[in-house]
Protein backbone atom coordinates (compact mmCIF):
# COMPACT_ATOMS: atom_id res chain seq x y z
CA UNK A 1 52.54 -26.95 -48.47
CA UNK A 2 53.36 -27.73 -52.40
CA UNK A 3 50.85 -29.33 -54.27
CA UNK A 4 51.12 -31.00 -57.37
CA UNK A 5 48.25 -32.33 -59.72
CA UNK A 6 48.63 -35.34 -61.73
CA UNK A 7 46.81 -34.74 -65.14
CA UNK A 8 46.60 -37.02 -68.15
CA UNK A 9 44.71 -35.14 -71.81
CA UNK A 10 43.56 -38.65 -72.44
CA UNK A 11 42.35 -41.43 -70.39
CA UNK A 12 44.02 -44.77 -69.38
CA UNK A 13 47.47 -43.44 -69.58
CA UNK A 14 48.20 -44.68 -65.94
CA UNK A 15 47.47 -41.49 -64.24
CA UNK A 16 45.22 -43.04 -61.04
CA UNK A 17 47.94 -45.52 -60.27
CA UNK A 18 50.70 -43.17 -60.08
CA UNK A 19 48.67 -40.73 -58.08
CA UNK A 20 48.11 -43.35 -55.67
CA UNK A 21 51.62 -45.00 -55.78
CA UNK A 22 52.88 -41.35 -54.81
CA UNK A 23 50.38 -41.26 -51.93
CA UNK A 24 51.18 -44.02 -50.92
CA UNK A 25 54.54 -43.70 -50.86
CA UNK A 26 54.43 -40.48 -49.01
CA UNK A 27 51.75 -41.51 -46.20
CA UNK A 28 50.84 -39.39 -43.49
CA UNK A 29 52.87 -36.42 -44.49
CA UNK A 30 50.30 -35.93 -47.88
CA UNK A 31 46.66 -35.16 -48.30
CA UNK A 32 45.11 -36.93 -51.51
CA UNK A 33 42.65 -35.13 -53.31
CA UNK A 34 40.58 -37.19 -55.89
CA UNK A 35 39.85 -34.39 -58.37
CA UNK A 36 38.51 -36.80 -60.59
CA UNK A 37 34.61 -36.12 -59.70
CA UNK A 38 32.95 -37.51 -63.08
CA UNK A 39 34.90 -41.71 -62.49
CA UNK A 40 36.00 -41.56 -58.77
CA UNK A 41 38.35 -44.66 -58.48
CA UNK A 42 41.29 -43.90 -56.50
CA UNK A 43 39.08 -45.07 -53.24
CA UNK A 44 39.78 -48.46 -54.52
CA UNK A 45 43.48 -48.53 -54.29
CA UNK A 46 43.84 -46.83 -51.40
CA UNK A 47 41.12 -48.32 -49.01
CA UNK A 48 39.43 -45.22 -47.96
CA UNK A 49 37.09 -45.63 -45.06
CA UNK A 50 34.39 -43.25 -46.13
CA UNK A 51 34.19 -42.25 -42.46
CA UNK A 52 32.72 -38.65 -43.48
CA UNK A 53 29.43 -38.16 -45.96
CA UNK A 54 27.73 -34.95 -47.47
CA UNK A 55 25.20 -34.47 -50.05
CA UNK A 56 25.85 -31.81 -53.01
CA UNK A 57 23.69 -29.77 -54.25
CA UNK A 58 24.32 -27.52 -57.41
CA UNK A 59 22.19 -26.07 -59.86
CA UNK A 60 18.65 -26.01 -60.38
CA UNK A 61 16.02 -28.00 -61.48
CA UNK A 62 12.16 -27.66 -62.64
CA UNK A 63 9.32 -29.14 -61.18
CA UNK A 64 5.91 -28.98 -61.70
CA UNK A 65 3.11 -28.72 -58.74
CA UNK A 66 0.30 -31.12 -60.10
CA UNK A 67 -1.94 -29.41 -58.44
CA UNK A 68 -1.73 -25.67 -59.55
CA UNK A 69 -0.67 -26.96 -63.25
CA UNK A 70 -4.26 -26.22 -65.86
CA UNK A 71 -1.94 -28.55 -68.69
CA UNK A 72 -1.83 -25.92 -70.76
CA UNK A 73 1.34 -26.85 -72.62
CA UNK A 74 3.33 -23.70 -73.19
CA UNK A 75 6.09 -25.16 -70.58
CA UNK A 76 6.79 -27.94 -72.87
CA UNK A 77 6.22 -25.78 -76.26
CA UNK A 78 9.18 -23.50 -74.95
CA UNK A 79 11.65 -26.29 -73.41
CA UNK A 80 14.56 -26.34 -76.02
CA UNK A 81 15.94 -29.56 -74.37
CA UNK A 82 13.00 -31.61 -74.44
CA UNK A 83 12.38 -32.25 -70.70
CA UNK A 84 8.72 -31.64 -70.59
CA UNK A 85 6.88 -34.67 -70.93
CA UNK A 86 2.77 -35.31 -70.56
CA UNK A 87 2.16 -38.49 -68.85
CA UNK A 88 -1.08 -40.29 -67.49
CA UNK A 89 -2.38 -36.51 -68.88
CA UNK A 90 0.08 -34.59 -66.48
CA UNK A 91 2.90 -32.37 -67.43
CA UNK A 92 6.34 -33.70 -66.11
CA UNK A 93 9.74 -32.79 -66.01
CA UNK A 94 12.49 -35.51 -66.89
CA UNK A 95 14.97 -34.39 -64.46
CA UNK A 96 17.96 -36.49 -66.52
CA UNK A 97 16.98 -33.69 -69.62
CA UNK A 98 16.00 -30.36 -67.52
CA UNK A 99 19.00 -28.01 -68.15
CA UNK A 100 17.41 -25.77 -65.24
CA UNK A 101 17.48 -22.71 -67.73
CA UNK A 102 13.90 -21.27 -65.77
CA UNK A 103 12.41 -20.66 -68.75
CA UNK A 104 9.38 -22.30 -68.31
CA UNK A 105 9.42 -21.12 -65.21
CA UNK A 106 9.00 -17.59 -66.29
CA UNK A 107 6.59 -18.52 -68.77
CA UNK A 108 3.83 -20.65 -67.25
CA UNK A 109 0.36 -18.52 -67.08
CA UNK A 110 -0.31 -19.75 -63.65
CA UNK A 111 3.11 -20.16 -61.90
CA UNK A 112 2.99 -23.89 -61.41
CA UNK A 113 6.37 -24.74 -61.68
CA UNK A 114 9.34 -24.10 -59.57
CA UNK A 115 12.99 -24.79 -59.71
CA UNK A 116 14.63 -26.43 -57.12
CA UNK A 117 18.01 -26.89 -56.01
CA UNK A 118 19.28 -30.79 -56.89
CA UNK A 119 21.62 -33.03 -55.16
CA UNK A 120 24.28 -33.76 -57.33
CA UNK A 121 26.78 -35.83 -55.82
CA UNK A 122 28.51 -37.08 -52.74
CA UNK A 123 31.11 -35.48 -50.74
CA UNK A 124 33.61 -37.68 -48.97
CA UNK A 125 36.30 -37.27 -46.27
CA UNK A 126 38.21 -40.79 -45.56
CA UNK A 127 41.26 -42.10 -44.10
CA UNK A 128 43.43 -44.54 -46.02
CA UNK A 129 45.23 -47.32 -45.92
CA UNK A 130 48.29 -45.56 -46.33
CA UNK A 131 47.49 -42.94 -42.78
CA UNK A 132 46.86 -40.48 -45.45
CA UNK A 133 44.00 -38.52 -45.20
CA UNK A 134 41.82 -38.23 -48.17
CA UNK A 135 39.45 -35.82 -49.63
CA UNK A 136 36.96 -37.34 -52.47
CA UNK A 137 33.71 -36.76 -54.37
CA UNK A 138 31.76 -38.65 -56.78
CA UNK A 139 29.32 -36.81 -58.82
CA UNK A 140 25.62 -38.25 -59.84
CA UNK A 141 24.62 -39.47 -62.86
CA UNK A 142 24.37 -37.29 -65.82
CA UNK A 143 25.10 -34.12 -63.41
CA UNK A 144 26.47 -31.54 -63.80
CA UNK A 145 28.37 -28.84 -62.23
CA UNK A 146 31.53 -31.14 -61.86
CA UNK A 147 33.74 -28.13 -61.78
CA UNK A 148 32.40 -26.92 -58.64
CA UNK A 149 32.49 -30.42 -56.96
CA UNK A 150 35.94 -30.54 -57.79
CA UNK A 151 36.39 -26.85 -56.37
CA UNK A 152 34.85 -27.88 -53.24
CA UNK A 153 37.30 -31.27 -52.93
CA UNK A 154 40.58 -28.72 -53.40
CA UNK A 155 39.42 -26.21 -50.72
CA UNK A 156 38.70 -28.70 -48.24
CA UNK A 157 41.69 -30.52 -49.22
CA UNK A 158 44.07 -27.67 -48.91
CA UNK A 159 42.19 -26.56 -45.22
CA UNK A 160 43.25 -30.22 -44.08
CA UNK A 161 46.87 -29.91 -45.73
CA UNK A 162 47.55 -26.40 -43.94
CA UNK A 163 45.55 -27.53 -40.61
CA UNK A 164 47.52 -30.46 -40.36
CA UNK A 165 50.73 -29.41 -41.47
CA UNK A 166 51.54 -31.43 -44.16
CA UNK A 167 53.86 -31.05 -46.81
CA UNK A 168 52.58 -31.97 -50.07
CA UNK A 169 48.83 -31.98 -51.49
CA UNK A 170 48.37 -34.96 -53.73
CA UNK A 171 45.80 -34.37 -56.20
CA UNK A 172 44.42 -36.94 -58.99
CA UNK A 173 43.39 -34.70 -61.53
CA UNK A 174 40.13 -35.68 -64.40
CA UNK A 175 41.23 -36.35 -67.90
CA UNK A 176 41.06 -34.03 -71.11
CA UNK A 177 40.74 -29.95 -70.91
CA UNK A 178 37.18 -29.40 -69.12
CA UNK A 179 35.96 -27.55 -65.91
CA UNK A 180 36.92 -30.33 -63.63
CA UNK A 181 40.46 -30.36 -65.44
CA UNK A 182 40.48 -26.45 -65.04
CA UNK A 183 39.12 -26.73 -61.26
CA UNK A 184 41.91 -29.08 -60.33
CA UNK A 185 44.83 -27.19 -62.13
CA UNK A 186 43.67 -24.05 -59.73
CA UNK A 187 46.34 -22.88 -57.36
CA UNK A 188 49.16 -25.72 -58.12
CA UNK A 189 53.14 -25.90 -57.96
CA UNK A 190 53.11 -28.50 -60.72
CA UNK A 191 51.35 -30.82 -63.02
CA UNK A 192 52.15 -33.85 -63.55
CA UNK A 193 51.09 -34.77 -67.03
CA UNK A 194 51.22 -38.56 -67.74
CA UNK A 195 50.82 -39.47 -71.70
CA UNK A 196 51.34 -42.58 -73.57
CA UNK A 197 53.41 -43.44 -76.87
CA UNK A 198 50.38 -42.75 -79.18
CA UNK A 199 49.45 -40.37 -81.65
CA UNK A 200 46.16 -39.99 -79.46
CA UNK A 201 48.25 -39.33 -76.11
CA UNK A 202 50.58 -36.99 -78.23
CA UNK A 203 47.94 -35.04 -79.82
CA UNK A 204 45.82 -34.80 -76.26
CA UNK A 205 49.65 -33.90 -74.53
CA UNK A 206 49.55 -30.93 -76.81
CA UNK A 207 46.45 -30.01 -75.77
CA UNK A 208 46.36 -30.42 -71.84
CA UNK A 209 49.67 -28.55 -72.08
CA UNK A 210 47.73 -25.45 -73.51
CA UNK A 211 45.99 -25.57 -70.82
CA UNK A 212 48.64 -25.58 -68.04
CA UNK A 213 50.45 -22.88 -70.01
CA UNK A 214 47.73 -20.64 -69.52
CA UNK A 215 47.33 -21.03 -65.79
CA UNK A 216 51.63 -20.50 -66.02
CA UNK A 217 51.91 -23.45 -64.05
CA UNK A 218 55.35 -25.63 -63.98
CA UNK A 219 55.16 -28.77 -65.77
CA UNK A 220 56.63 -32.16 -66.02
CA UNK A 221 56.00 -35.15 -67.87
CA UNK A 222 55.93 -39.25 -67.82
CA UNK A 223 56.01 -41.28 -70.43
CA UNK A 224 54.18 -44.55 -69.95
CA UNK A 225 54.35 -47.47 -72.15
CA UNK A 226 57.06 -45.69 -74.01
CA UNK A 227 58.13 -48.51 -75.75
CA UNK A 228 54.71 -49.10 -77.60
CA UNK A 229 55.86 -46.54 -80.26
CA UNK A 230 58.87 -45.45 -80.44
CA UNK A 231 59.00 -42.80 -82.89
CA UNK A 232 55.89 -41.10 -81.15
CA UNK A 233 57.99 -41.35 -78.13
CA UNK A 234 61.02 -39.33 -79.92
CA UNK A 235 57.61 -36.54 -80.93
CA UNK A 236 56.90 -36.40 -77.38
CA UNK A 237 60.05 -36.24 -76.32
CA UNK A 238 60.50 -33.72 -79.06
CA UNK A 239 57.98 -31.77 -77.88
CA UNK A 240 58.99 -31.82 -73.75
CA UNK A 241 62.08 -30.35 -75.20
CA UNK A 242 60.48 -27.22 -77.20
CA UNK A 243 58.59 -26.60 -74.18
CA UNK A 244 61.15 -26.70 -71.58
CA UNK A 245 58.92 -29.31 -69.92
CA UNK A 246 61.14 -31.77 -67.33
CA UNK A 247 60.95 -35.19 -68.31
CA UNK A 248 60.56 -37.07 -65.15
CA UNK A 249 60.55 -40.68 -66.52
CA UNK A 250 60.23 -43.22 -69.70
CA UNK A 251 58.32 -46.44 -68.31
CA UNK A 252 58.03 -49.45 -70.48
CA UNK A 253 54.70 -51.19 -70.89
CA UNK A 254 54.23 -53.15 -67.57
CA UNK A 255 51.31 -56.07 -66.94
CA UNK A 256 52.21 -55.11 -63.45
CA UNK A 257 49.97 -52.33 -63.69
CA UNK A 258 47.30 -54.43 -64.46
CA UNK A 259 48.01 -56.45 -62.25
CA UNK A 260 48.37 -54.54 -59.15
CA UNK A 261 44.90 -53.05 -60.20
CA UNK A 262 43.34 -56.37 -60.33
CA UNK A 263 43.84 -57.05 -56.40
CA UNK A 264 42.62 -53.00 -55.72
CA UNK A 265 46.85 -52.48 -54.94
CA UNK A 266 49.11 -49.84 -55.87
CA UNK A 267 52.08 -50.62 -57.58
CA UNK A 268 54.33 -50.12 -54.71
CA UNK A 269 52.46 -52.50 -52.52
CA UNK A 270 52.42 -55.87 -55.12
CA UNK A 271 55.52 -56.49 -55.32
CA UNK A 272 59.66 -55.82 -56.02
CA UNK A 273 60.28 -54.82 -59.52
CA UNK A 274 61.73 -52.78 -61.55
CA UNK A 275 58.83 -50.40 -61.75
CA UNK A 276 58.29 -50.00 -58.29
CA UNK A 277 61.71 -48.54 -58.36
CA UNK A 278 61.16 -46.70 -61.14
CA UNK A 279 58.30 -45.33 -59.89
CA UNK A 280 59.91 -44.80 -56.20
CA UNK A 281 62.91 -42.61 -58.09
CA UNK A 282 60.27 -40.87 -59.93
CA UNK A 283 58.46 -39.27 -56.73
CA UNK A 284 61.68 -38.51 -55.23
CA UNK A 285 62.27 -36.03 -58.44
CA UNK A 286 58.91 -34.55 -58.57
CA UNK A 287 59.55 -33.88 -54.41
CA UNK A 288 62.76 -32.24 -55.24
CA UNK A 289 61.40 -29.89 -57.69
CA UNK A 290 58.50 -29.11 -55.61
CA UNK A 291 60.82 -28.03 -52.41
CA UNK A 292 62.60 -26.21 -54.72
């Protein structure tokens, strides 16, 4: 098995819908993982069938039992993130604001309030259009804990890559440097890093490639919408070079892209062009790196 996350330090570089032109391309003999817990999209593109559902629970949460609680107010005096509300003359925790830090817990005279274990997000397991199998998540709003989501969508994604004896894991990484970016980048062959021509995908190149040093992971690059700036292309390009980082591709700004994404299709699927076989060349070379 070789797995290779796709990562981007900045969003809307195109990362998604190569991640899902490469699965698709590849079919049954890939598992996708859709690292990308915090704006789960790649479901759309590839048609997953949701056939397998799980709740996720992370981290803790405070709650108040109405009827032990004297309203004394100390819970709410302590709470540094302002969670502790009273209303119709009962103390209440905004679950959206607890931070589960226990500290009220500790503190209230008469042990009203516990802390409780939270669902966080959903878990998925699905089967796509492309006879791929697919392992997804899609965390809750304003939860946290993405990292660990994203841990748990890797480990069940490599189990189903080794049980069924695939050859390459597919993952779809988040954008930027945080846990879930972190989480994903655990255990890979390669990223994938996919920037554009701006100073703002330069500057957040820079930064996810910090990152990926760290974990001494091998890297390659694309280049999308090269052509938007040209002498922030020659930086990057600049920059790949310094770094020994392979430069897998330069792809002109496309409305295909847009396109494609309009009618929930990958590239590969809308049409003959130029950047489908760009794009087909492209996975090729990352494959041959990988099996070597």
């Amino acid at each position: 098995m070789k797995e290779v996350v796709i990562i981007s330090g900045k969003g809307g570089t195109g990362k998604t819908s190569f991640a899902a032109s490469f699965a698709y391309l590849e079919k049954e003999n890939a598992v996708i993982a859709d690292c990308d817990v915090d704006a789960a999209n790649m479901h759309l593109l590839l048609e997953a069938d949701f056939r397998y559902q799980e709740d996720f629970y992370s981290g803790e949460i405070a709650v108040i039992d109405e009827e032990n609680c004297i309203n004394c107010g100390e819970c709410k005096e302590v709470c540094r993130f302002d969670a502790i509300h009273v209303i119709d003359d009962q103390h209440r925790v905004d679950p959206i604001s607890c931070e589960g830090c226990w500290y009220c817990s500790r503190i209230c005279p008469v042990e009203a309030i516990d802390m409780k274990t939270q669902k966080v997000g959903d878990f998925y397991l699905s089967m796509t259009k492309a006879q791929s199998e697919m392992v997804h998540a899609k965390l809750g709003f304003a939860a946290e804990n993405s990292g660990k989501l994203v841990a748990k969508v890797k480990n069940e994604a490599k189990k189903l890559t080794l049980a069924n004896k695939k050859e390459f894991l597919i993952v779809d990484g988040s954008p930027g440097v945080g846990c879930p970016v972190i989480s994903s980048l655990s255990g890979a062959d390669l990223a994938l890093l996919v920037t554009e021509a701006t100073v703002s995908g330069l500057h957040d190149l820079k930064r996810v490639y910090k990152l990926v040093k760290s974990f001494n992971i091998e890297a390659a690059c694309i280049i999308n919408k090269y052509d938007l700036n040209i002498d922030v292309t020659k930086e990057i390009e600049a920059f790949l070079e310094e770094e020994d980082i392979t430069l897998i591709t330069k792809i002109a700004y496309d409305e295909t892209f847009a396109k494609a994404l309009s009618q929930a299709k990958t590239i590969i699927e809308y049409g003959d062009s130029s950047l489908k076989t760009e794009i087909e060349k492209s996975w090729q070379y990352i494959k041959n790196i990988l099996r070597s």
